[in-house]
N, C-alpha and C. Protein backbone atom coordinates (compact mmCIF):
# COMPACT_ATOMS: atom_id res chain seq x y z
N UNK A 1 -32.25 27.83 113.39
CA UNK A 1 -32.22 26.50 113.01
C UNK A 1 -33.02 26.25 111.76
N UNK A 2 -33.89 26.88 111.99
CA UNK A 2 -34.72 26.91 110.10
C UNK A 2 -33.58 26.61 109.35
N UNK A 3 -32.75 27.81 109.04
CA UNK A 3 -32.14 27.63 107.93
C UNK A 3 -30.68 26.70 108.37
N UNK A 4 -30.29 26.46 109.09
CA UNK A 4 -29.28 25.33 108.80
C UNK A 4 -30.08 23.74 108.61
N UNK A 5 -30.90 23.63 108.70
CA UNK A 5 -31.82 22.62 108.87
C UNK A 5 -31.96 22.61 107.00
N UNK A 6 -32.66 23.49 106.58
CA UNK A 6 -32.45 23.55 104.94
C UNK A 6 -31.28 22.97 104.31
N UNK A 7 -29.90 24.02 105.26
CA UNK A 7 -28.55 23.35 104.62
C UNK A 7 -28.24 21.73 104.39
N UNK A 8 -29.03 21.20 105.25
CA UNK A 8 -28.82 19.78 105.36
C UNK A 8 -29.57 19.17 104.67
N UNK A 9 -31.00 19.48 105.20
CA UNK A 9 -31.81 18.72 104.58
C UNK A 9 -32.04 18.74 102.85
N UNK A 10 -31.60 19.69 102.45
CA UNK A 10 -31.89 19.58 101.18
C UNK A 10 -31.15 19.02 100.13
N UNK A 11 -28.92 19.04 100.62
CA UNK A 11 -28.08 18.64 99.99
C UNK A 11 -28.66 16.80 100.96
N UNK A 12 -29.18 16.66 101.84
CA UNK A 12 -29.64 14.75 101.98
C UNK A 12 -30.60 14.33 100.81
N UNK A 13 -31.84 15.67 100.45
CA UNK A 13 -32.57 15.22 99.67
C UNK A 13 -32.33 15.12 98.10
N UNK A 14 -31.00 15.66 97.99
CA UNK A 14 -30.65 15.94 97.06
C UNK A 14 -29.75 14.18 96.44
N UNK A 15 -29.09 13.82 97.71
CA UNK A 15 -28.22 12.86 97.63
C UNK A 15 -29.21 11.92 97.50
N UNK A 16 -30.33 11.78 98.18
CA UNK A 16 -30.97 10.70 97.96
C UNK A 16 -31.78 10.30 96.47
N UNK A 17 -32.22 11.34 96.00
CA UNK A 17 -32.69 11.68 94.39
C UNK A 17 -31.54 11.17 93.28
N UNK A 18 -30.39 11.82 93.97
CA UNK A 18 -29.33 11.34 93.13
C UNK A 18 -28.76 10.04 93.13
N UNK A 19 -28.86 9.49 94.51
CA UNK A 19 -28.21 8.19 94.71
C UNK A 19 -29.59 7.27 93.68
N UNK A 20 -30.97 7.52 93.71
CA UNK A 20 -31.74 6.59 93.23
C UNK A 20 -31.64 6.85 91.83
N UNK A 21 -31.21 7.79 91.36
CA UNK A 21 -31.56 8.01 89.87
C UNK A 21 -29.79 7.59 89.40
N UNK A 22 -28.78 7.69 89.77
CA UNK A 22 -27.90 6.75 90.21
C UNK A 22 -27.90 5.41 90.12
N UNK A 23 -28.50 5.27 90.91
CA UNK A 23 -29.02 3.66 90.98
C UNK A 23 -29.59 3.19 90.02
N UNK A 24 -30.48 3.82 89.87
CA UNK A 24 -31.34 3.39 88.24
C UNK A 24 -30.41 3.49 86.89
N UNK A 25 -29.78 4.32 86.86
CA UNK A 25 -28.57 4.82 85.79
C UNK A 25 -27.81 3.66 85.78
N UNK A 26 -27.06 3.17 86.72
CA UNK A 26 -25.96 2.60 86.56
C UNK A 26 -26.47 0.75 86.33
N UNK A 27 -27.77 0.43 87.68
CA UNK A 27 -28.08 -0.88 86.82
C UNK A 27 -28.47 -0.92 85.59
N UNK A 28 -28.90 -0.17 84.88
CA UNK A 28 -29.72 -0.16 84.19
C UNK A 28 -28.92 0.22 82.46
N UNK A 29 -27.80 0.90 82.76
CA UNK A 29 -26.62 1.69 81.81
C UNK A 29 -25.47 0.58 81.00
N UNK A 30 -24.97 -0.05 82.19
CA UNK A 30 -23.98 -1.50 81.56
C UNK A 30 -24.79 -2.40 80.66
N UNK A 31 -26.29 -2.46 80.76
CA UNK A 31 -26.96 -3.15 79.87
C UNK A 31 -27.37 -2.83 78.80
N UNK A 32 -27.66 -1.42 78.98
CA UNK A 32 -28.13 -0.45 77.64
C UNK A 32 -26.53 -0.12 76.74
N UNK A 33 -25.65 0.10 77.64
CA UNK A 33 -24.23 0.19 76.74
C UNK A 33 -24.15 -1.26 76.65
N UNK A 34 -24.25 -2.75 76.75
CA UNK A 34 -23.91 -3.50 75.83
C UNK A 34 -24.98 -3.67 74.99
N UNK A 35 -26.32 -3.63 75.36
CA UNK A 35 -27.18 -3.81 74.09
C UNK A 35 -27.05 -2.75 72.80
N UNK A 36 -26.35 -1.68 73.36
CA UNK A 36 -26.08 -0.49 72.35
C UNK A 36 -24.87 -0.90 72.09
N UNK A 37 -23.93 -1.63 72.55
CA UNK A 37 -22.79 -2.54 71.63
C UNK A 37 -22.59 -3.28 71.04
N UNK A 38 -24.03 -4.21 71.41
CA UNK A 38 -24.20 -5.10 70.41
C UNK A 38 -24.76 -4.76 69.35
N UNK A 39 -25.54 -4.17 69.28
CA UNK A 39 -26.36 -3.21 68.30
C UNK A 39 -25.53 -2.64 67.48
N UNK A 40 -24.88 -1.73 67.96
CA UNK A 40 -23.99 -1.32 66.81
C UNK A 40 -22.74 -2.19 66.03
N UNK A 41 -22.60 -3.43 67.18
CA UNK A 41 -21.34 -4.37 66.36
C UNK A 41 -23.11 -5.14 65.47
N UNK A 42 -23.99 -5.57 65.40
CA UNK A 42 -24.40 -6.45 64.37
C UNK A 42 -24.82 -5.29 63.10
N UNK A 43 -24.96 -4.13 63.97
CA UNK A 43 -25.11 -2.98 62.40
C UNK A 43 -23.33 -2.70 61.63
N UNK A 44 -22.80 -2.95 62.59
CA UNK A 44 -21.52 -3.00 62.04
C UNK A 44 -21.46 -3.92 61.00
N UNK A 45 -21.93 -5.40 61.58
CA UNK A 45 -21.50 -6.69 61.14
C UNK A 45 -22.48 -6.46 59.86
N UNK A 46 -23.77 -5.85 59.68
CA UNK A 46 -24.56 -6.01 58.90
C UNK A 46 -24.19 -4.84 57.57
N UNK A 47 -23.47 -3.96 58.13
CA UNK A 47 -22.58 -3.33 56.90
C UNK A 47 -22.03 -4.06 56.51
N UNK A 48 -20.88 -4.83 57.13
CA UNK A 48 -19.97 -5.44 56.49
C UNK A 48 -20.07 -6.46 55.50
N UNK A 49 -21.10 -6.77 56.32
CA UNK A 49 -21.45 -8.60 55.26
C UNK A 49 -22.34 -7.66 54.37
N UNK A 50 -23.07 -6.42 54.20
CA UNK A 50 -23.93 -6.03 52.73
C UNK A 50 -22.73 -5.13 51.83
N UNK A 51 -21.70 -4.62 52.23
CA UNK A 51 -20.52 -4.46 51.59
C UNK A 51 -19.84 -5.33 50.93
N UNK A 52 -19.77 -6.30 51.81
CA UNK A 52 -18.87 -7.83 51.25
C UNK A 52 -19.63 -7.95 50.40
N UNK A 53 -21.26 -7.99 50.39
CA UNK A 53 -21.93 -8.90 49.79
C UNK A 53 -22.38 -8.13 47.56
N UNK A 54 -21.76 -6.51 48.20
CA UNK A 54 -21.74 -5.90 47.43
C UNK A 54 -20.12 -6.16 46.26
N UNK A 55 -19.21 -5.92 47.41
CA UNK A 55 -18.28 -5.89 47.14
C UNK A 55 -17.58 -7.51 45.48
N UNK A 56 -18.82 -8.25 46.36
CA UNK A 56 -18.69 -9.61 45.21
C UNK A 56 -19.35 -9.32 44.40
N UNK A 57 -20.70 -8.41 44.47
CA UNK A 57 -21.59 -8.71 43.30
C UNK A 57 -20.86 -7.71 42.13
N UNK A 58 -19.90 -6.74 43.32
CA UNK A 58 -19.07 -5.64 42.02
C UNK A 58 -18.47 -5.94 41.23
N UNK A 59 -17.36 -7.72 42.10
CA UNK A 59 -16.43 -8.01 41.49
C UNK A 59 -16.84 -8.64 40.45
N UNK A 60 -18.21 -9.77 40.31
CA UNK A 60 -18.56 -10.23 39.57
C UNK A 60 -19.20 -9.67 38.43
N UNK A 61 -19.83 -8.20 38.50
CA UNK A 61 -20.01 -7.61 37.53
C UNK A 61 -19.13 -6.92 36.55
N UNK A 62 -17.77 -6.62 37.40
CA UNK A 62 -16.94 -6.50 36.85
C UNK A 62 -15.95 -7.90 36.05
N UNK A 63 -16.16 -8.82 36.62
CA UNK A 63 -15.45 -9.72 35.62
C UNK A 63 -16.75 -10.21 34.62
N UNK A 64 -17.86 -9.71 34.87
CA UNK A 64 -18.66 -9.73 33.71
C UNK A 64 -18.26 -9.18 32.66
N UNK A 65 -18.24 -7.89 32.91
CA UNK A 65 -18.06 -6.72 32.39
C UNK A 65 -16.75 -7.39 31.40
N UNK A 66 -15.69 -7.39 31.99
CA UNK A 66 -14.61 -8.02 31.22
C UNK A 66 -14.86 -8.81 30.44
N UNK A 67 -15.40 -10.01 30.76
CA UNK A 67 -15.71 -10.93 29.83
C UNK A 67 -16.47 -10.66 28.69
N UNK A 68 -17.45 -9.53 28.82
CA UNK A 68 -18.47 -8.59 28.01
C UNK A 68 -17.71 -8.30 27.18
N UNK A 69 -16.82 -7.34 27.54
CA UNK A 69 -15.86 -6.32 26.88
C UNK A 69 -14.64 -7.37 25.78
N UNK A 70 -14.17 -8.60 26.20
CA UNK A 70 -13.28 -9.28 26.11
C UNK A 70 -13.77 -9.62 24.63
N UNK A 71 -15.46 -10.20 24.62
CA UNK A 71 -16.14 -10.79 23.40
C UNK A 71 -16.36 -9.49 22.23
N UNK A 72 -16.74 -8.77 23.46
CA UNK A 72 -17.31 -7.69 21.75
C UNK A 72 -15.50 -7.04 21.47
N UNK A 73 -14.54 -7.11 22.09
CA UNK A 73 -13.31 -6.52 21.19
C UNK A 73 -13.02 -7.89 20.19
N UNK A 74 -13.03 -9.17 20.69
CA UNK A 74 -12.77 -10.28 19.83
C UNK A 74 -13.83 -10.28 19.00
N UNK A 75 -15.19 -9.64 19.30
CA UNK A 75 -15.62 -9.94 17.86
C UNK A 75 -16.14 -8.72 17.17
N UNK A 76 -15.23 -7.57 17.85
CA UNK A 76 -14.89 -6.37 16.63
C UNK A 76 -13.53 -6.44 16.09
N UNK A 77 -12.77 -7.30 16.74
CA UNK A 77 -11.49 -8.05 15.90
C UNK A 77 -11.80 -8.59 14.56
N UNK A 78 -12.49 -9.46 15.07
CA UNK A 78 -13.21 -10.90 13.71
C UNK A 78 -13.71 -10.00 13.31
N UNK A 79 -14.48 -9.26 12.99
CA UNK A 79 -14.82 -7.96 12.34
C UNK A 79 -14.15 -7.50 11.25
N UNK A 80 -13.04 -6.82 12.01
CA UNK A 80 -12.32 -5.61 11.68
C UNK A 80 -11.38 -6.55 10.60
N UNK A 81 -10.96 -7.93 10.82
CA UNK A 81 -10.27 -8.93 10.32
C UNK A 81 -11.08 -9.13 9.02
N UNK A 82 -12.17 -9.53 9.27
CA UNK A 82 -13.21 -9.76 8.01
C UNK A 82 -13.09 -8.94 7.08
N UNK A 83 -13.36 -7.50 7.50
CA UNK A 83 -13.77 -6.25 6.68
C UNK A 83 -12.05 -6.17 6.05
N UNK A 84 -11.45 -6.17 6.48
CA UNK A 84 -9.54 -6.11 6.01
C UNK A 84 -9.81 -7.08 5.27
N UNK A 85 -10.22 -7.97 5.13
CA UNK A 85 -9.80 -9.23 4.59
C UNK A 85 -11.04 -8.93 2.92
N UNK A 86 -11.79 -8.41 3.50
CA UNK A 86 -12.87 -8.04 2.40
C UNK A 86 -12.59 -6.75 1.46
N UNK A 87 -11.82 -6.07 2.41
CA UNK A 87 -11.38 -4.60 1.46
C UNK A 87 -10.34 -5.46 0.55
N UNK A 88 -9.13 -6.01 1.45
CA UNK A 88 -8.13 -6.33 0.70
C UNK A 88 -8.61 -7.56 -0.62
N UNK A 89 -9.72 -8.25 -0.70
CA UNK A 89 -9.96 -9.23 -1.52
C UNK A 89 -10.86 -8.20 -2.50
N UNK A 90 -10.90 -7.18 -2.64
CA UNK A 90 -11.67 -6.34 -3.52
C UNK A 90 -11.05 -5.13 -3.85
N UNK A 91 -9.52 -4.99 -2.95
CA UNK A 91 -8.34 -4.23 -3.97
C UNK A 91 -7.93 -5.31 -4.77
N UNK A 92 -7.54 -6.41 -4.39
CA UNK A 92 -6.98 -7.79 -5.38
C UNK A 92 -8.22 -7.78 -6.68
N UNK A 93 -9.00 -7.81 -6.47
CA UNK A 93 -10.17 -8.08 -7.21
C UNK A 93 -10.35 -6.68 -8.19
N UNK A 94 -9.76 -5.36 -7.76
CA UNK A 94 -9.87 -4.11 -8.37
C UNK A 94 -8.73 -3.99 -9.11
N UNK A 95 -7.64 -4.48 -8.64
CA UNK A 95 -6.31 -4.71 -9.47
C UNK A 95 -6.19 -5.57 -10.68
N UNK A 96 -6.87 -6.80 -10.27
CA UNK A 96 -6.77 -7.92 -11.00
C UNK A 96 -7.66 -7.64 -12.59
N UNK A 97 -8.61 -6.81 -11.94
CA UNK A 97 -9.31 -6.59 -13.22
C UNK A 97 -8.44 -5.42 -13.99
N UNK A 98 -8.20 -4.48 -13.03
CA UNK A 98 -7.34 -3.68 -14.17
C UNK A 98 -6.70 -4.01 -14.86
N UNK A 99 -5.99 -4.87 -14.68
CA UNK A 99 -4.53 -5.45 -14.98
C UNK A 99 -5.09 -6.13 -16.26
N UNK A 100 -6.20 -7.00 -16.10
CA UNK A 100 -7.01 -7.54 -16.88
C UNK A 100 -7.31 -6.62 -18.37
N UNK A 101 -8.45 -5.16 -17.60
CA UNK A 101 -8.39 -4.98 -18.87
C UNK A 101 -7.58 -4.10 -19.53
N UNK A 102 -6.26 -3.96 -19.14
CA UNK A 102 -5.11 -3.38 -19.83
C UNK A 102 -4.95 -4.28 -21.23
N UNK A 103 -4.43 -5.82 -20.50
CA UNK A 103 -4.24 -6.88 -21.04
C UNK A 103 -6.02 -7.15 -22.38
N UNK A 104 -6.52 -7.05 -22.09
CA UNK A 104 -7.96 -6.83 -22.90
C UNK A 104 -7.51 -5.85 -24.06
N UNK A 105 -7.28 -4.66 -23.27
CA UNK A 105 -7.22 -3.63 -24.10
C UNK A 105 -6.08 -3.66 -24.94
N UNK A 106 -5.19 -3.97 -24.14
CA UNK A 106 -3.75 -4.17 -25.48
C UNK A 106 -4.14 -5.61 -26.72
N UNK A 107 -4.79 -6.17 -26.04
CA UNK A 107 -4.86 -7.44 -27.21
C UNK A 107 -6.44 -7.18 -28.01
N UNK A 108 -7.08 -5.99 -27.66
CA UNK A 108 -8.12 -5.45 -28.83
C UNK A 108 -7.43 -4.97 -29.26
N UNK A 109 -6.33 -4.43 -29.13
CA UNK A 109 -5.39 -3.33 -30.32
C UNK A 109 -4.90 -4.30 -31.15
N UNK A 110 -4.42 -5.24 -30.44
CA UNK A 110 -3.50 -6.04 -31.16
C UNK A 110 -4.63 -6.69 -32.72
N UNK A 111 -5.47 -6.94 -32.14
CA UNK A 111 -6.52 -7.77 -32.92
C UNK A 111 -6.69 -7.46 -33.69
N UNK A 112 -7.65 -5.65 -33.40
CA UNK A 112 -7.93 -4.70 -34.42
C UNK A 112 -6.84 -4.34 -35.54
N UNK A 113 -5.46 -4.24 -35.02
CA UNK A 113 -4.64 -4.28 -35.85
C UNK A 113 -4.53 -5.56 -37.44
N UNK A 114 -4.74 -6.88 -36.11
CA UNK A 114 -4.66 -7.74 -36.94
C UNK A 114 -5.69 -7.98 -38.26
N UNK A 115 -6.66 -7.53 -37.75
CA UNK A 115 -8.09 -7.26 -38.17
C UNK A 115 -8.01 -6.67 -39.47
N UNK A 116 -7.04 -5.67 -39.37
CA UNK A 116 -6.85 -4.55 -40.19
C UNK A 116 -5.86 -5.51 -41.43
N UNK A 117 -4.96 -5.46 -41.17
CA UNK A 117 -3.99 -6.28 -41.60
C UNK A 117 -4.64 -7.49 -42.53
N UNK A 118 -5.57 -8.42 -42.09
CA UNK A 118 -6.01 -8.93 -42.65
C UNK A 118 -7.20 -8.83 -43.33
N UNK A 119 -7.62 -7.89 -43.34
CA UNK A 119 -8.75 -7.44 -44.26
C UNK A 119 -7.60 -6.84 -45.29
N UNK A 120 -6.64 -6.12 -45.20
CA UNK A 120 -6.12 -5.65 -46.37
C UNK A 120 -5.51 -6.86 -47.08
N UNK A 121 -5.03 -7.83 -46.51
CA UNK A 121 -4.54 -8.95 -46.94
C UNK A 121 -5.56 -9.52 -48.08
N UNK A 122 -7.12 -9.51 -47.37
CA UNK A 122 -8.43 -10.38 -48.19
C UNK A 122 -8.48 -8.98 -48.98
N UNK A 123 -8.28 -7.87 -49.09
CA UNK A 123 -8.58 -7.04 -50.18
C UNK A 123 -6.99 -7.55 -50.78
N UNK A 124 -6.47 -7.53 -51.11
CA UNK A 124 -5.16 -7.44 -51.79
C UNK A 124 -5.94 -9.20 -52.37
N UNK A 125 -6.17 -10.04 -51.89
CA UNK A 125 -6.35 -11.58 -52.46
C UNK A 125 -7.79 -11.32 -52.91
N UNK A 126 -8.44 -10.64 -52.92
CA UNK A 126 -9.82 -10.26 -53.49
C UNK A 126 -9.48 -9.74 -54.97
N UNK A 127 -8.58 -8.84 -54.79
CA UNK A 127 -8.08 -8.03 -55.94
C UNK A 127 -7.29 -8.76 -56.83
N UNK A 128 -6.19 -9.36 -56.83
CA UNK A 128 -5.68 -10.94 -57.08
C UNK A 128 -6.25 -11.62 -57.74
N UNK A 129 -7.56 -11.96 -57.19
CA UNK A 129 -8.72 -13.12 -57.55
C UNK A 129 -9.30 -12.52 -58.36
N UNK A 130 -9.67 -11.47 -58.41
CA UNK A 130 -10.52 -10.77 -59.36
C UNK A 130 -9.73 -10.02 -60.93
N UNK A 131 -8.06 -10.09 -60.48
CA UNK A 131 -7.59 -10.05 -61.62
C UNK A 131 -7.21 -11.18 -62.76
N UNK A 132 -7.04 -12.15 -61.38
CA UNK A 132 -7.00 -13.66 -62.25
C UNK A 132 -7.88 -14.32 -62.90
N UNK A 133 -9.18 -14.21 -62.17
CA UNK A 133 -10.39 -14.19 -63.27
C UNK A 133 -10.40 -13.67 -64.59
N UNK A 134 -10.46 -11.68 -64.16
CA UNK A 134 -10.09 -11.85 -65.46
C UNK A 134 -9.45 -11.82 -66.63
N UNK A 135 -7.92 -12.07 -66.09
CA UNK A 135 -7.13 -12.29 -66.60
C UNK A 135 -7.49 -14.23 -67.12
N UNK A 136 -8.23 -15.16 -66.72
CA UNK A 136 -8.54 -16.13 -67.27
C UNK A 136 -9.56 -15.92 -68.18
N UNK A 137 -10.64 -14.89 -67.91
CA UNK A 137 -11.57 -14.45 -68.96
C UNK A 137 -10.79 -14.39 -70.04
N UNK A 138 -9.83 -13.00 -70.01
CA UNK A 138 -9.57 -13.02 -71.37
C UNK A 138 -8.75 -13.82 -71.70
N UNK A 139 -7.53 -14.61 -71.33
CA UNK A 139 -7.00 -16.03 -71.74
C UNK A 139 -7.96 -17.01 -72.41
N UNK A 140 -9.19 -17.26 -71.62
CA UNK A 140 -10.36 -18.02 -72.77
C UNK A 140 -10.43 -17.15 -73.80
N UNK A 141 -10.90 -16.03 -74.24
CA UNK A 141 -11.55 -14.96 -74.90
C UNK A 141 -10.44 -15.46 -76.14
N UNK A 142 -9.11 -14.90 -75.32
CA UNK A 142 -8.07 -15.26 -76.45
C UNK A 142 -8.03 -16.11 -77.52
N UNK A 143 -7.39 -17.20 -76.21
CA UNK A 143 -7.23 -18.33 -76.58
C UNK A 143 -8.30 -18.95 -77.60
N UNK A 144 -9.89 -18.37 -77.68
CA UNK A 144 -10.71 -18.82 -77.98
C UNK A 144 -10.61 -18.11 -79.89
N UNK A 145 -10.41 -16.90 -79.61
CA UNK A 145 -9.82 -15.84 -80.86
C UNK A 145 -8.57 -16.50 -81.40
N UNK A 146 -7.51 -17.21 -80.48
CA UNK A 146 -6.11 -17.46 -81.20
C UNK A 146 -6.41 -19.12 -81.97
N UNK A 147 -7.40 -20.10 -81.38
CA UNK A 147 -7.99 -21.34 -81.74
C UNK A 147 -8.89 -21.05 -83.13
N UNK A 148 -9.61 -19.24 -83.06
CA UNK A 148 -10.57 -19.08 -84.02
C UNK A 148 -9.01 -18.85 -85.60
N UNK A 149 -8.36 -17.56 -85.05
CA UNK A 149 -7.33 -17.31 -85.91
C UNK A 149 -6.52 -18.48 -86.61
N UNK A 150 -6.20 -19.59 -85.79
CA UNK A 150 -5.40 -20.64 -85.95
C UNK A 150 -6.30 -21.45 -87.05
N UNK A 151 -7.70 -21.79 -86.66
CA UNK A 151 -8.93 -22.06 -87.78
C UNK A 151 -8.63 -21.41 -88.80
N UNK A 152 -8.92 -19.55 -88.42
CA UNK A 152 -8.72 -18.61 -90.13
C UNK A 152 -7.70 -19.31 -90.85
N UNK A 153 -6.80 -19.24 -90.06
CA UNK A 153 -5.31 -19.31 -90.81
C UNK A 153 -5.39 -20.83 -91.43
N UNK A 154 -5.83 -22.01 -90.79
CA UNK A 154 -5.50 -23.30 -91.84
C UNK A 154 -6.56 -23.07 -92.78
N UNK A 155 -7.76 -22.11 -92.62
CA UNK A 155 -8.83 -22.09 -93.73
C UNK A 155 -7.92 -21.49 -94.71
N UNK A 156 -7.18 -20.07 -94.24
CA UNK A 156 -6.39 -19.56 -95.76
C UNK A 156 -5.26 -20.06 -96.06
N UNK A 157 -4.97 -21.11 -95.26
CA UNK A 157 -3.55 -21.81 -95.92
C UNK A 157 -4.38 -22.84 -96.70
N UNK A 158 -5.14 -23.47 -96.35
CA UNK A 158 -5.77 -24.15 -97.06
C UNK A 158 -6.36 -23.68 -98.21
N UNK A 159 -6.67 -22.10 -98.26
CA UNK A 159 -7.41 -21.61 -99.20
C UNK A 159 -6.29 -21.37 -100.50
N UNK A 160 -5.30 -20.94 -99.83
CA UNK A 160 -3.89 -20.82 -100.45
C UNK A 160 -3.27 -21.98 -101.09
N UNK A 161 -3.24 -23.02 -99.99
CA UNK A 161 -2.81 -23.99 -100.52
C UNK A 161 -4.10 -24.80 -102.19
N UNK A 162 -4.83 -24.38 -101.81
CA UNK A 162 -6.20 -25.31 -103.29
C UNK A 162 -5.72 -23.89 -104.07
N UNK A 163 -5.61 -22.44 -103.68
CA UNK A 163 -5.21 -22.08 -104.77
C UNK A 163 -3.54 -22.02 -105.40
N UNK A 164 -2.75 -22.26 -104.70
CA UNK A 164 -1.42 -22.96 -105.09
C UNK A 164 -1.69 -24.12 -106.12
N UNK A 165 -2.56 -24.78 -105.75
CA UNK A 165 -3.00 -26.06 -106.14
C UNK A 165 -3.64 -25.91 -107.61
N UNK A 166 -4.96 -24.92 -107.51
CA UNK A 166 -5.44 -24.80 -108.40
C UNK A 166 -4.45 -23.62 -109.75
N UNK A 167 -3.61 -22.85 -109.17
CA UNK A 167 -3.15 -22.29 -109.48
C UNK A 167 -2.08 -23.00 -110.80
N UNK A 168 -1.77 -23.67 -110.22
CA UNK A 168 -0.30 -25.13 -110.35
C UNK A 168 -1.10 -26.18 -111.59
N UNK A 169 -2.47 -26.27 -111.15
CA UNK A 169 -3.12 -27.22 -111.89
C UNK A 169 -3.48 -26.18 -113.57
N UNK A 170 -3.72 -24.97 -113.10
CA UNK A 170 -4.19 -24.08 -114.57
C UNK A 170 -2.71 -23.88 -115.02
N UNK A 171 -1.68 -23.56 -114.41
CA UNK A 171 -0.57 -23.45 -114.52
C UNK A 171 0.15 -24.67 -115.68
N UNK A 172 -0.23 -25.72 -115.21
CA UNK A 172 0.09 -27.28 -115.53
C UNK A 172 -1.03 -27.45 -116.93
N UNK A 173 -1.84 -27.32 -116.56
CA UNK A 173 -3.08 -27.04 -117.81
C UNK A 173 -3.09 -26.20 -119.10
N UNK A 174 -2.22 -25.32 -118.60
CA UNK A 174 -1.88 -23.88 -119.21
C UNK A 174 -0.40 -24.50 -120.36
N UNK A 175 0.08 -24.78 -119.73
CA UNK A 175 1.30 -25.62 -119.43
C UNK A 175 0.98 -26.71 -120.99
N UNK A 176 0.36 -27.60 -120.20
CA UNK A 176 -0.01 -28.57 -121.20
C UNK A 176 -0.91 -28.15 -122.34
N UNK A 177 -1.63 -27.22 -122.26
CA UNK A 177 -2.11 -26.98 -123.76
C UNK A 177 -1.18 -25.69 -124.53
N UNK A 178 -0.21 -25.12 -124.22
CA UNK A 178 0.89 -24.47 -124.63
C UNK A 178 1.64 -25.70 -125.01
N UNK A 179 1.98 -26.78 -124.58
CA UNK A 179 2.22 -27.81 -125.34
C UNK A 179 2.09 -28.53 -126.19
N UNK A 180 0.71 -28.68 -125.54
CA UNK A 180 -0.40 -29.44 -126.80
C UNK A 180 -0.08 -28.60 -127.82
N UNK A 181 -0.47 -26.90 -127.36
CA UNK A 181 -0.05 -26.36 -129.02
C UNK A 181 0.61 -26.00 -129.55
N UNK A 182 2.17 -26.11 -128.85
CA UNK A 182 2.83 -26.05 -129.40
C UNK A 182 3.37 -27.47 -130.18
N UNK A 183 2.72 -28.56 -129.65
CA UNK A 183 3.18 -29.60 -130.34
C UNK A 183 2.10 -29.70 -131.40
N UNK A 184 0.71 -29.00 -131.05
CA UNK A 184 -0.01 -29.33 -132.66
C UNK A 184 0.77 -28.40 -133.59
């Protein structure tokens, strides 16, 4: 009897250990599995809402971001617009002058030409002037010699003429006392 007495007694003491720790388990388990359900639904819930709460601050950094991105392309546009607008007003401005001093340069030719042209013109009327001078020099000179000659000449017509005169008068004199003596 010892040992069937073991057989029993020990699978009773066994049941009874188990039924209390059992007992303790199971009141004690439905509460710990919902407090461990609730627990994990508000860590749930507390992901969710710091996800959500992420999830907006992403979106909003991202439509930052856009709006960021939106300004600096519009105002590397206005930029890029400016600088086009500045190259192209300083090819206009690089053209315009060329064009310019083509136009410069063809009308210094033209000038210099004219330049030329009329300096030979004032030498040719220099030369002109300076022959007409003295070509009036000697026209006075002349004229002054042909007024002196014209003088000579009535002095020896005149001189001619008193000796015509006087000539005419001894002649006449001559004359008359060949008369006289021939009439004395």
């Amino acid at each position: 009897m010892k040992k069937t007495f073991i057989y029993i007694l020990a699978p009773i003491v066994g049941l009874i250990i188990f039924g209390a720790v059992y007992w303790n388990f199971s009141s004690g388990y439905e509460a710990k599995e919902a407090a461990k359900a609730l627990k994990l639904k508000q860590e749930k819930d507390a992901k969710l809402l710091a996800q959500a709460k992420a999830n907006e601050q992403a979106i909003k950094d991202a439509n930052a971001g856009v709006l960021r991105r939106k300004a600096e392309r519009e105002a590397k546009e206005a930029k890029d617009k400016k600088d086009h607008e500045a190259r192209q007003a300083a090819m206009d401005a690089k053209d315009k002058a060329g064009i310019d001093a083509n136009k410069f340069a063809k009308q210094v030719t033209r000038l210099e030409s004219d330049i030329k042209t009329e300096k030979e013109s004032i030498a040719k009327l220099q030369d002109e002037r300076k022959r007409l001078i003295d070509e009036h020099a000697f026209l006075r000179i002349y004229v002054k010699q042909a007024e002196d000659n014209v003088q000579s000449l009535k002095d020896v017509l005149d001189k001619i003429a008193a000796a015509d005169a006087a000539r005419a008068a001894a002649e006449a004199a001559a004359a008359k006392k060949n008369k006289d003596r021939d009439n004395s």
